[in-house]
Protein backbone atom coordinates (compact mmCIF):
# COMPACT_ATOMS: atom_id res chain seq x y z
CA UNK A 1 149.53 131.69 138.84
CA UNK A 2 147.35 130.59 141.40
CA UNK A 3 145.94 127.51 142.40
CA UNK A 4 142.10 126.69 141.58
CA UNK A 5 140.66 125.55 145.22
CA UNK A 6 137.92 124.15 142.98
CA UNK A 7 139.97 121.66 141.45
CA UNK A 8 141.43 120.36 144.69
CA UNK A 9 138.49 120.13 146.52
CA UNK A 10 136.57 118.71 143.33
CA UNK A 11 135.11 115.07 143.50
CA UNK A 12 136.36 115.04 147.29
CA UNK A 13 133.54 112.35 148.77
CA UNK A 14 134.59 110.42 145.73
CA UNK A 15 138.10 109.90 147.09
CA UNK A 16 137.11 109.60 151.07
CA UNK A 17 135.09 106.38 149.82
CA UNK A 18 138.28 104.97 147.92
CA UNK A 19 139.85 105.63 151.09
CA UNK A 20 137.26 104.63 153.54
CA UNK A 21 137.29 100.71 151.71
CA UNK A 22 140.51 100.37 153.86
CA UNK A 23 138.95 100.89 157.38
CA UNK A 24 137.67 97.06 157.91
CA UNK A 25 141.08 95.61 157.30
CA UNK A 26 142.48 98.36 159.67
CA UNK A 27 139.80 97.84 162.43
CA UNK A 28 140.77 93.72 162.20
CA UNK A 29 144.63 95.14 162.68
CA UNK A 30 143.48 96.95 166.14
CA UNK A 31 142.61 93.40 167.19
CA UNK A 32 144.44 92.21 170.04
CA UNK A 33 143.24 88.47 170.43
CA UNK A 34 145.87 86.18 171.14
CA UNK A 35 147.00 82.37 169.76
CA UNK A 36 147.37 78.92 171.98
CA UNK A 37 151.14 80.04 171.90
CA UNK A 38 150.70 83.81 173.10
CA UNK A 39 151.58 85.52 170.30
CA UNK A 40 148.93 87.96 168.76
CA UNK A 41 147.25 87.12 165.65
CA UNK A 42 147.45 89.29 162.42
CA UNK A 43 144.29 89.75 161.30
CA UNK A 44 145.13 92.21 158.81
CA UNK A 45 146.61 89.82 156.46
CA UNK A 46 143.95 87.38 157.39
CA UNK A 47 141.21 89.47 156.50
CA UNK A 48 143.12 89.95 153.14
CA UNK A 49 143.13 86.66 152.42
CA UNK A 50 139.52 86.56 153.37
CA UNK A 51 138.73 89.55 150.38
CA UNK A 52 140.69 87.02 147.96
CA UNK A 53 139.25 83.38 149.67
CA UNK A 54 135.60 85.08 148.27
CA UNK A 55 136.64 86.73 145.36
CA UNK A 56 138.33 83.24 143.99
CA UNK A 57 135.34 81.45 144.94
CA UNK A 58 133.64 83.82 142.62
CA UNK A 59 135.41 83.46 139.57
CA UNK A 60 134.61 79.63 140.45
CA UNK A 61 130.95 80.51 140.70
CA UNK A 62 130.72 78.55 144.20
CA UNK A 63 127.90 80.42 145.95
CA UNK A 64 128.40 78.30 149.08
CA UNK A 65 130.89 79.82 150.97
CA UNK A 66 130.34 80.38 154.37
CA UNK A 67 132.43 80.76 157.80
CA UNK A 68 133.13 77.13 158.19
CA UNK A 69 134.49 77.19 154.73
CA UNK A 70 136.55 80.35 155.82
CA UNK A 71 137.77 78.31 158.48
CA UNK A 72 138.78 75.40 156.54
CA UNK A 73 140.43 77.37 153.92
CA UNK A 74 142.38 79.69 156.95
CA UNK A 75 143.06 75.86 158.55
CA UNK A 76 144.55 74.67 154.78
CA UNK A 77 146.55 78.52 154.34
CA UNK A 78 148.21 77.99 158.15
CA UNK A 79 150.46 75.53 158.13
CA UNK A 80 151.56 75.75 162.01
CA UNK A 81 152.16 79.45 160.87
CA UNK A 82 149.31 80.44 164.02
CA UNK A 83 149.14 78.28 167.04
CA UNK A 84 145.44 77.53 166.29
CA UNK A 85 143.17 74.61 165.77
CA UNK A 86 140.63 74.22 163.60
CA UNK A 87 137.87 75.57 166.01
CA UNK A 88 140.07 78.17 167.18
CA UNK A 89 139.83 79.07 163.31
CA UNK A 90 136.08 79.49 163.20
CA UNK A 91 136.09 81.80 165.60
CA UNK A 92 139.23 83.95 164.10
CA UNK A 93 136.52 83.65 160.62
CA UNK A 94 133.82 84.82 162.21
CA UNK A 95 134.85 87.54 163.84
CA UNK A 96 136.85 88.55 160.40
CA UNK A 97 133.38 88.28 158.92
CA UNK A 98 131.60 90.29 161.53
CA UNK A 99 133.96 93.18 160.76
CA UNK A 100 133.19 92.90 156.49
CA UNK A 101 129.32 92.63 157.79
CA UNK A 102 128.20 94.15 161.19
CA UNK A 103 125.89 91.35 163.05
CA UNK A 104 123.80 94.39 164.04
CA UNK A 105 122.23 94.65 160.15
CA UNK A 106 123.91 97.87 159.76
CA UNK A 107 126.35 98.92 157.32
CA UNK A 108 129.86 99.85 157.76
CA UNK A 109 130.29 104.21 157.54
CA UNK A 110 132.15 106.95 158.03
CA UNK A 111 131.46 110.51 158.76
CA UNK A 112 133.48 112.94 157.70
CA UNK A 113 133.27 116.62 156.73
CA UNK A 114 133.35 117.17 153.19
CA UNK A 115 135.60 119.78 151.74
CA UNK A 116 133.62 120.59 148.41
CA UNK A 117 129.83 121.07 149.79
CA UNK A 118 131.52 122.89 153.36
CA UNK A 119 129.19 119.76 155.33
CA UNK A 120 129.31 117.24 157.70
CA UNK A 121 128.75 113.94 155.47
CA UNK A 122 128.24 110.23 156.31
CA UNK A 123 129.36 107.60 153.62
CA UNK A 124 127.95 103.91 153.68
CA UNK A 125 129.50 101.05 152.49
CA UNK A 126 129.00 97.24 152.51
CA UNK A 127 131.77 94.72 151.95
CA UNK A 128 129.89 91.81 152.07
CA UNK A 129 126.31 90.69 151.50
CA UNK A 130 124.47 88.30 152.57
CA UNK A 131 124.09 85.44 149.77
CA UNK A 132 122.27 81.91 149.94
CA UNK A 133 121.19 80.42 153.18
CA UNK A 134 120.81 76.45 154.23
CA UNK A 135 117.53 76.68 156.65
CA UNK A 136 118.31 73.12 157.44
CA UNK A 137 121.69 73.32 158.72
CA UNK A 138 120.93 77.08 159.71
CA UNK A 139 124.12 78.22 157.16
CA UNK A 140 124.64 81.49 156.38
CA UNK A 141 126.29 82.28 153.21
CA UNK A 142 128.22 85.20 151.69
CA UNK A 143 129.45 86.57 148.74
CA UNK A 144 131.39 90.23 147.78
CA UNK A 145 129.66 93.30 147.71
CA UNK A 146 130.40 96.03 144.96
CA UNK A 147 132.45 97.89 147.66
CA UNK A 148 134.29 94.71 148.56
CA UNK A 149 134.76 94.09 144.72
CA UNK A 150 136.23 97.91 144.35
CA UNK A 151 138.81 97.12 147.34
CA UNK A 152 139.98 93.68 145.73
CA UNK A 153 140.90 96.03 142.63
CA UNK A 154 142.82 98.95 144.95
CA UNK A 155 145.27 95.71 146.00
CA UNK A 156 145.55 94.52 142.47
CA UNK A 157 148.33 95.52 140.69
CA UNK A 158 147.24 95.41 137.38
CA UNK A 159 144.51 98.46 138.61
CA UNK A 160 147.18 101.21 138.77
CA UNK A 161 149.31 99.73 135.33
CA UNK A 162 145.77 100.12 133.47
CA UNK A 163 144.92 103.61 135.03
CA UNK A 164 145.85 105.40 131.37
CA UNK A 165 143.43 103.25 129.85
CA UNK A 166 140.81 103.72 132.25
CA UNK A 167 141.73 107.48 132.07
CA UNK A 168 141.30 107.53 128.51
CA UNK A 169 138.02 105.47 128.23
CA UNK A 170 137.05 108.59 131.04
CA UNK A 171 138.12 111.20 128.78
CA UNK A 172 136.02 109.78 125.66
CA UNK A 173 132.81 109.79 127.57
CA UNK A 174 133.34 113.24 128.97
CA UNK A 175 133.79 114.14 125.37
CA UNK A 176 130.95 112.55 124.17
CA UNK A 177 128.76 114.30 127.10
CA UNK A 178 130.26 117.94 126.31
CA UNK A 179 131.93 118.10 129.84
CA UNK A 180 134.98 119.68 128.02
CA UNK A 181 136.19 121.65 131.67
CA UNK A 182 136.11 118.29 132.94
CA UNK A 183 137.67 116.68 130.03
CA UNK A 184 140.78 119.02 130.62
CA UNK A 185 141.73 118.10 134.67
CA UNK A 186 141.34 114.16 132.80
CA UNK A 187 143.99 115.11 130.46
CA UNK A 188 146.54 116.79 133.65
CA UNK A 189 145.68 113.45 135.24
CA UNK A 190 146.89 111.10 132.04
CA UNK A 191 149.57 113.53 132.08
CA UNK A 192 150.59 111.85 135.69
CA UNK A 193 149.87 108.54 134.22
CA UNK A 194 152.18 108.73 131.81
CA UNK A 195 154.75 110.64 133.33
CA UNK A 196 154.65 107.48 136.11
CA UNK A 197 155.02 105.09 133.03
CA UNK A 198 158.17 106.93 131.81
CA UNK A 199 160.38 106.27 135.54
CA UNK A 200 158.90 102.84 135.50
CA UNK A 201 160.45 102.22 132.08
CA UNK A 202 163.95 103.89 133.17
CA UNK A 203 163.82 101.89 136.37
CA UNK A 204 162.73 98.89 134.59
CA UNK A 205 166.08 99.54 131.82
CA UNK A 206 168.45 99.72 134.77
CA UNK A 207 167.29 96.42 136.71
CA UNK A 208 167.91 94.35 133.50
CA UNK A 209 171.26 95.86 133.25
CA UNK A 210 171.91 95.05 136.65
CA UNK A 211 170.21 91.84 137.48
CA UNK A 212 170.17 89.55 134.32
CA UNK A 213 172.32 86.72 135.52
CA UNK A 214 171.08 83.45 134.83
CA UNK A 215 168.12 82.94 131.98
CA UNK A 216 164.76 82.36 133.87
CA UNK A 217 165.60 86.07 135.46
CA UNK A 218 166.49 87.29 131.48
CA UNK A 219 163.06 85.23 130.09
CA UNK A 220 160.97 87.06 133.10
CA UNK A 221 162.45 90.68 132.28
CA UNK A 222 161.51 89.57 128.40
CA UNK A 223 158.08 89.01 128.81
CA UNK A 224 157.59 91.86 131.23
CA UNK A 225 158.79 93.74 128.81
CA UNK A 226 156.39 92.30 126.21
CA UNK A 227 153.81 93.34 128.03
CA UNK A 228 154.34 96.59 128.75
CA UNK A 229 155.00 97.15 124.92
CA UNK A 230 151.32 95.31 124.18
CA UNK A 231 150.12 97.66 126.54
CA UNK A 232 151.66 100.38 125.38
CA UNK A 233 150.72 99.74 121.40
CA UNK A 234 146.70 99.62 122.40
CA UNK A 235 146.94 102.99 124.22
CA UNK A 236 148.65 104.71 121.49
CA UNK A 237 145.72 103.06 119.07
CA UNK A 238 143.41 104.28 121.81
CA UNK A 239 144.93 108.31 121.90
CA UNK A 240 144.60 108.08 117.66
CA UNK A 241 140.97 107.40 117.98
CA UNK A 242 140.62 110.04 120.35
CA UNK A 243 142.24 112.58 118.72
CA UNK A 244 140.14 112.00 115.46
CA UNK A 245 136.91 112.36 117.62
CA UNK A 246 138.09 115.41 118.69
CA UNK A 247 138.89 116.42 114.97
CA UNK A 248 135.75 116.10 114.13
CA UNK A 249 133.85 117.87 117.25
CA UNK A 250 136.38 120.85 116.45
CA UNK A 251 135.03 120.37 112.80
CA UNK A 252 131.46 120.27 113.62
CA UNK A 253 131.86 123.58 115.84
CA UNK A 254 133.36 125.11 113.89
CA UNK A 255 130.04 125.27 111.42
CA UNK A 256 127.69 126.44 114.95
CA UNK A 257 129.57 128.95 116.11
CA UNK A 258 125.97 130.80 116.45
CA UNK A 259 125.68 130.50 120.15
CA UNK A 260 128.19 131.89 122.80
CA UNK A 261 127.81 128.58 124.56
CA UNK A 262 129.18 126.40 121.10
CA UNK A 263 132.03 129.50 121.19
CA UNK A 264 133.23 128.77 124.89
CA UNK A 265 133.16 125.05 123.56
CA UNK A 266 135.03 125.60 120.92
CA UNK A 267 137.41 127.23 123.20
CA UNK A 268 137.73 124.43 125.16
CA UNK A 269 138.01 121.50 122.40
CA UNK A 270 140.94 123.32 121.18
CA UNK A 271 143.08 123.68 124.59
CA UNK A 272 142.09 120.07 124.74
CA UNK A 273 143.63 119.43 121.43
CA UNK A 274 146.93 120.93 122.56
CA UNK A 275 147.06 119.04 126.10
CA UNK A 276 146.32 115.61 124.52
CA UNK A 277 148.88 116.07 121.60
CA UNK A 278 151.58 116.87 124.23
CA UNK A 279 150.77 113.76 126.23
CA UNK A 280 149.88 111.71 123.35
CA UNK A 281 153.65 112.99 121.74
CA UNK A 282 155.05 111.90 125.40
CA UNK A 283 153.63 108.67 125.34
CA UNK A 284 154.66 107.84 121.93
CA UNK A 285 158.35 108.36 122.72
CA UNK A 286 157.46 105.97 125.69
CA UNK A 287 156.38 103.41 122.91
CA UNK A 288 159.59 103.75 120.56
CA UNK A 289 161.60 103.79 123.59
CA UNK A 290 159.94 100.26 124.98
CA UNK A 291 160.90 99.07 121.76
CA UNK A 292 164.20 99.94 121.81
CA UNK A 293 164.20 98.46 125.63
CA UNK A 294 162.83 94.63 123.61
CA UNK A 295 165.49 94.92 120.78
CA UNK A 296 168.63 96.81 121.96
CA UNK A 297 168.75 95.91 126.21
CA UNK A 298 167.30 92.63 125.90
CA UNK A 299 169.73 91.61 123.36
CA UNK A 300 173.00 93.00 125.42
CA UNK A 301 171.22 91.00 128.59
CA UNK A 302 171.43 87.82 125.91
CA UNK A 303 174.77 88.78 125.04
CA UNK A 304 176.32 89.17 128.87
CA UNK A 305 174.45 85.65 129.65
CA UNK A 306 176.45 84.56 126.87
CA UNK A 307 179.81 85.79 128.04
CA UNK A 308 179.17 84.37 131.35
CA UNK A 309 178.95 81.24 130.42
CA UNK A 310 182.32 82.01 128.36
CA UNK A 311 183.82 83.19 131.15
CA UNK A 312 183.04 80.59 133.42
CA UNK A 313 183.56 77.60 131.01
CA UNK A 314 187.03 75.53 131.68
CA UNK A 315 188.26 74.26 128.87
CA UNK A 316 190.68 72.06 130.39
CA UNK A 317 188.58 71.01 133.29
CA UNK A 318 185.82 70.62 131.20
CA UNK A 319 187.40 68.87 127.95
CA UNK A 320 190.49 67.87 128.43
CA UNK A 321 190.13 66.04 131.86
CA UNK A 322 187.10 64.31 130.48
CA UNK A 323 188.71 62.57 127.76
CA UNK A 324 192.21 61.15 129.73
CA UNK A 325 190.68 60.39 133.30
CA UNK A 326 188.06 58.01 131.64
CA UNK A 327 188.22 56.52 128.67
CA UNK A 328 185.77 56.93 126.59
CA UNK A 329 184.49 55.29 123.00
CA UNK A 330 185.67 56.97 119.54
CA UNK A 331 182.46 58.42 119.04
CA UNK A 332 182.02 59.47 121.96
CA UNK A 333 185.64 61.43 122.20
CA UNK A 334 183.95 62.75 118.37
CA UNK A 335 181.01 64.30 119.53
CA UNK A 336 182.67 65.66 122.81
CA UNK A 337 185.15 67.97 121.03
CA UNK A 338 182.77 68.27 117.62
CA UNK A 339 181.67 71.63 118.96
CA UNK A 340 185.24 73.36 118.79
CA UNK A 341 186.34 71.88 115.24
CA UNK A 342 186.10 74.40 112.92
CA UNK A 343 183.39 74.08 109.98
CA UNK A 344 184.45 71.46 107.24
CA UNK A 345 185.73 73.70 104.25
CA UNK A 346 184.91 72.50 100.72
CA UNK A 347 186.48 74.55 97.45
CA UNK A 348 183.94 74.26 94.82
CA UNK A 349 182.96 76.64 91.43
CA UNK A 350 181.52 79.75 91.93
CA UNK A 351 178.17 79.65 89.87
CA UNK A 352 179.02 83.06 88.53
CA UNK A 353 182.18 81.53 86.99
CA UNK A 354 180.11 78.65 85.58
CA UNK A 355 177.24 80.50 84.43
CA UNK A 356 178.79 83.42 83.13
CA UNK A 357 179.28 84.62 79.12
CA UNK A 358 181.42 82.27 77.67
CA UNK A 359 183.90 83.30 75.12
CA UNK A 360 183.83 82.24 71.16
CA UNK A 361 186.83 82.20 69.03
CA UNK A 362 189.23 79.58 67.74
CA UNK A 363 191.17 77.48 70.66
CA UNK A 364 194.71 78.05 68.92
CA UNK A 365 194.23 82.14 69.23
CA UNK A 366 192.98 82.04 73.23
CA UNK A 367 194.39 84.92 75.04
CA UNK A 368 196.45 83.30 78.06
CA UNK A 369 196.43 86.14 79.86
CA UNK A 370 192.65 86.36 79.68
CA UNK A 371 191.06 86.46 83.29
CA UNK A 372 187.63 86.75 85.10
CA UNK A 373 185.91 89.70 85.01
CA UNK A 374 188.69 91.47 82.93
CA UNK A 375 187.99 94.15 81.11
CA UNK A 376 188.76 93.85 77.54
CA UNK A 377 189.16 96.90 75.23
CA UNK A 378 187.83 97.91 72.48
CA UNK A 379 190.76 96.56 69.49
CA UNK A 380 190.42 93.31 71.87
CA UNK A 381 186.95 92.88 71.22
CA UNK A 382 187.28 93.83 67.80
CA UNK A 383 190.31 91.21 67.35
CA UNK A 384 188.26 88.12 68.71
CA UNK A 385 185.46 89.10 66.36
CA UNK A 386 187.51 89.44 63.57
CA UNK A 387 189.10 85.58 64.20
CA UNK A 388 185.38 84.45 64.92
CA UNK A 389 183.88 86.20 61.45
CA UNK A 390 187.20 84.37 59.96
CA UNK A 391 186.52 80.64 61.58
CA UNK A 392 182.29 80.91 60.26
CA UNK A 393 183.63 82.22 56.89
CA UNK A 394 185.98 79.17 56.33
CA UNK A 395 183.11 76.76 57.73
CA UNK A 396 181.31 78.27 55.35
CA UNK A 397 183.41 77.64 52.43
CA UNK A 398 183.40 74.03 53.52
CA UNK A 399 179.64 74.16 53.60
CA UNK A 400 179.53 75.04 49.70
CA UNK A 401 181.58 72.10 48.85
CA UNK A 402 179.28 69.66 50.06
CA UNK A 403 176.22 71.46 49.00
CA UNK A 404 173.97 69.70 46.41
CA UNK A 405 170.90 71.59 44.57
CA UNK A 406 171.00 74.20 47.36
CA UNK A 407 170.39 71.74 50.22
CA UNK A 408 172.44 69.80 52.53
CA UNK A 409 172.42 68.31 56.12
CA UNK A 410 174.65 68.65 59.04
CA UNK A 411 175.54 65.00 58.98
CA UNK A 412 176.43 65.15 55.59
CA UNK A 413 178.95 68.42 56.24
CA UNK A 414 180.42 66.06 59.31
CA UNK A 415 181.14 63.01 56.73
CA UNK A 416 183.29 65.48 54.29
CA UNK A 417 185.00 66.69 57.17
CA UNK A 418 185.66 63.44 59.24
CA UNK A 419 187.82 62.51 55.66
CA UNK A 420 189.51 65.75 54.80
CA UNK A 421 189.71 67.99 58.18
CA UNK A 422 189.26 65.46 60.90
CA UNK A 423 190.65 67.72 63.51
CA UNK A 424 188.36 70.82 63.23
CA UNK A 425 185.75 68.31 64.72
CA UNK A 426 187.42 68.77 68.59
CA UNK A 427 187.01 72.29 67.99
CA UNK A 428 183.83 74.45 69.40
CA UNK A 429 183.81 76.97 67.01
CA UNK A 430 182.68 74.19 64.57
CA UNK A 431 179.34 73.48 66.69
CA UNK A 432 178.87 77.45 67.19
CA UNK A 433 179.02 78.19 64.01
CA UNK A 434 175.59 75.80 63.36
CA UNK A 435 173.70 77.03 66.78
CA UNK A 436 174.00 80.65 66.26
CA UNK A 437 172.91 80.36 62.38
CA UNK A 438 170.00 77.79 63.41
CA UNK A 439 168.85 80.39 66.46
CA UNK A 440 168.97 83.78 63.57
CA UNK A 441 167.49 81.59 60.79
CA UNK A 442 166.69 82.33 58.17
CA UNK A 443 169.41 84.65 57.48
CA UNK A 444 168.83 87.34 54.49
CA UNK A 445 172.13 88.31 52.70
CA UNK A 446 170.53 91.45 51.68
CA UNK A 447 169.61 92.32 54.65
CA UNK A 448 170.84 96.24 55.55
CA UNK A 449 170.88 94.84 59.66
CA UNK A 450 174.11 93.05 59.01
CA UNK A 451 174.91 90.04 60.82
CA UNK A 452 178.27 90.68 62.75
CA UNK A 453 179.76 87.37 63.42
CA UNK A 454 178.59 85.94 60.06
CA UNK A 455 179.87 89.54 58.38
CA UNK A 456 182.24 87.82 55.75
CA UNK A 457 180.01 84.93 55.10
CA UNK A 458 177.54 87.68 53.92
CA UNK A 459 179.90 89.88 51.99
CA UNK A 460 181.24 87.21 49.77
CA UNK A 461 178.18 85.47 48.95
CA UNK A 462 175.34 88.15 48.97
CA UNK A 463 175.83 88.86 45.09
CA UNK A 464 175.30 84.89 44.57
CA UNK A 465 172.44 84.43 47.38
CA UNK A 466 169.58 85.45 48.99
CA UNK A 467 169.04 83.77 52.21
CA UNK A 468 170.20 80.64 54.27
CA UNK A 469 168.23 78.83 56.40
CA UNK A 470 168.37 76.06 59.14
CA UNK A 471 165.96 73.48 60.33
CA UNK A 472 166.51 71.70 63.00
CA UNK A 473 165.82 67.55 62.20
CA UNK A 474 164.92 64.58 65.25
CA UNK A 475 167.31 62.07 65.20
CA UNK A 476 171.04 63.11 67.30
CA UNK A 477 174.50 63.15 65.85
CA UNK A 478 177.35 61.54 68.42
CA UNK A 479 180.67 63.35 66.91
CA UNK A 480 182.88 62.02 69.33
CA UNK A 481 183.45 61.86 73.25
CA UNK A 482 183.18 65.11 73.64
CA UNK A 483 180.51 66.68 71.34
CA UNK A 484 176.93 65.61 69.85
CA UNK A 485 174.60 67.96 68.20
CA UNK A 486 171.41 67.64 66.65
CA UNK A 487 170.95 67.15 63.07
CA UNK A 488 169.85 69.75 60.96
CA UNK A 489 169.13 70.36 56.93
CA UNK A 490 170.46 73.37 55.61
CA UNK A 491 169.21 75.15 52.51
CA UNK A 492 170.18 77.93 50.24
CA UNK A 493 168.27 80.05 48.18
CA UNK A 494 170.05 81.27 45.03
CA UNK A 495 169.22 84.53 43.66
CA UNK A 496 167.68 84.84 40.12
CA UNK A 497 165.15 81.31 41.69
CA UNK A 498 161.95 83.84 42.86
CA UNK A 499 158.83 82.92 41.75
């Protein structure tokens, strides 16, 4: 496949100018004036710091910079680094002026012979302009130009790291203008970009590996980092929006496919599709993978600072020399060695042991070999309930001894027992027995869902009884030092009573 001359020599003046901003500072290098102590002056790091004296003085808004401001700021910036004093300083500023702006009136140029149009060319350019003037003190004043502007950019930094997003703000107005031929050298170009991003990431991965010693080195790798994921995350939010503009101009073409013209477009739109899915698929590995390069590398650079410090701790020089070559105060001694105590221990319940399903049945048949989380079987299960529907049916049988026209209370039922079973007072099944029939009350005897745990109470009694119920009453029964319950009236209803 053979190369397209078209595409090389395409936009060629374009790139002389970029090139041609470079000649003043190169013309000040050629200079060969000389300092008090001999030695020649470099005037291509001067006029530098000229481009970035006006610039600053821009973002300032100070529209009153002229050479003897130059000179004073070149005076301030020396610091015995020139053999120079301050006169000797307007003179270096004005002739560093004099290059950026021609005394003659005319503007800086090149000629060259352009490689596209087969011509001899000549490109213009002006670094600096000619801003306010004091007629009284006969003060000339300058500011930037828009080529001296453009030139300040080339030496920024930040101008190549933002080149994807300038190529992709590119690429959306060559979309929205139809230059689709265009569109698709862009995309090659982005391809560059982000190829470019990709070594700087690897390169970036290796230095932290290699360099994180000390924590203001690890905190400047973070946010660098940091940054370049930011950056990262708003060009991959930038490639989504693209690709659903070119979604729907594939969309719309697709309905005006009347002219060859919309055809070739079509064409086009599609190839640029492809390209920008391949870069766009590129770049988003470059995304996961400066994520991975925040969470996995930064954290092993934490980890090695850590082990440093480990390492190059001394226990006994550090500790143990303190505390017998001075003395020190108690508390003092305590909060030097605090850190390498171990944590204070403290046994305690677990609250799934003290708020887990407690077990009913009478304390003289307790399983002792009964443990947490045991599993009980089935004739186990069916045991306890059998002692449980035995305990209720007894406390029952009590119940109907102390009964009176069908109604009795709780307190009552404790007075008969306090003088004829005084004992079955320390026991909980006595207390269940009254909170599980208050929370089912009322309690029908002919009921065909059968009450488990009150199973014989039912059986013996449902040919005499209908229902019992329980209602709870205000005033609080103390039994003893260990139990108190609530008072409650219980009533029965005999059968062959309906209304």
């Amino acid at each position: 496949m053979e190369i397209d001359i078209k595409n090389i020599t395409k936009n060629y003046k374009e790139r002389i100018e970029r090139i041609t901003l470079f000649d003043p500072l190169y013309k000040l290098e050629n200079k060969k004036t000389k300092d008090n102590s001999g030695k020649y002056i470099d005037f291509f790091s001067l006029g530098l710091l000229t481009l970035l004296f006006f610039f600053e003085n821009m973002l300032m808004r100070n529209k009153k910079t002229g050479i003897n401001e130059l000179a004073s700021f070149l005076y301030r910036l020396n610091k015995d680094e020139i053999n120079l004093d301050y006169s000797g300083f307007q003179k270096t500023a004005r002739t560093i002026i004099d290059v950026f702006r021609p005394p003659s009136g005319k503007r800086n140029f090149r000629k060259f012979y352009n490689w596209e149009t087969r011509k001899e060319e000549i490109i213009q350019y002006s670094i600096l302009k000619a801003s306010k003037s004091d007629t009284k003190s006969n003060t000339q004043y300058y500011t930037l130009d828009e080529k001296g502007l453009e030139l300040i950019f080339a030496t920024k930094e930040y101008f190549s790291e933002f080149q994807l997003s300038i190529n992709q703000l590119l690429l959306r107005k060559q979309l929205e203008k139809g230059e689709f031929s265009i569109a698709l050298r862009q995309i090659d170009e982005m391809r560059i970009d982000v190829k470019t991003l990709e070594d700087r990431i690897n390169k970036l991965k290796h230095e932290i590996q290699r360099n994180i010693m000390a924590e203001k080195t690890y905190e400047r790798y973070k946010e660098l980092i940091g940054d370049i994921n930011r950056r990262l995350t708003r060009e991959n939010e930038e490639f989504n929006e693209i690709k659903t503009f070119i979604k729907e101009t594939k969309k719309r073409l697709g309905y005006e496919l009347k002219l060859k013209k919309d055809q070739e477009a079509l064409t086009y739109i599609i190839k640029i599709d492809n390209k920008l899915s391949d870069v766009h698929t590129i770049h988003n590995k470059l995304l996961q993978r400066s994520i991975e390069l925040k969470t996995t590398t930064i954290e092993a650079a934490q980890e090695s600072l850590y082990y440093i410090g480990i390492e190059a701790f001394n226990f006994k020089k550090e500790i143990v020399s303190r505390l017998f070559s001075s003395p020190l105060p108690v508390y003092s001694t305590r909060n030097l060695i605090k850190p390498f105590l171990y944590l204070e221990k403290q046994v305690s319940w677990s609250p799934m042991s003290v708020f887990s399903q407690q077990r009913l049945e009478n304390k003289d048949n307790l399983d002792k070999s009964y443990e947490f989380l045991d599993l009980k079987s089935e004739e186990q299960k069916q045991k306890e309930i059998k002692i449980i529907q035995d305990n209720f049916k007894y406390i029952f049988d009590i119940i109907l001894k102390v009964i009176y026209e069908n109604e009795t209370t709780l307190k009552d039922i404790i007075e008969h027992v306090k003088e004829n079973e005084k004992e079955l007072l320390n026991k909980r099944v006595f207390y269940d027995f009254f909170m599980l029939l208050h929370q089912k009350s009322p309690i029908y005897f002919d009921d065909e869902k059968e009450e488990v745990l009150f199973k014989k109470v039912i059986e013996n009694f449902k040919e005499e009884y209908r229902e019992i119920k329980l209602i709870e009453e205000n005033n609080t029964l103390n039994i003893n030092d260990r139990f108190s319950i609530k008072d409650m009236r219980l009533s029965l209803e005999v059968k062959g009573n309906e209304l």
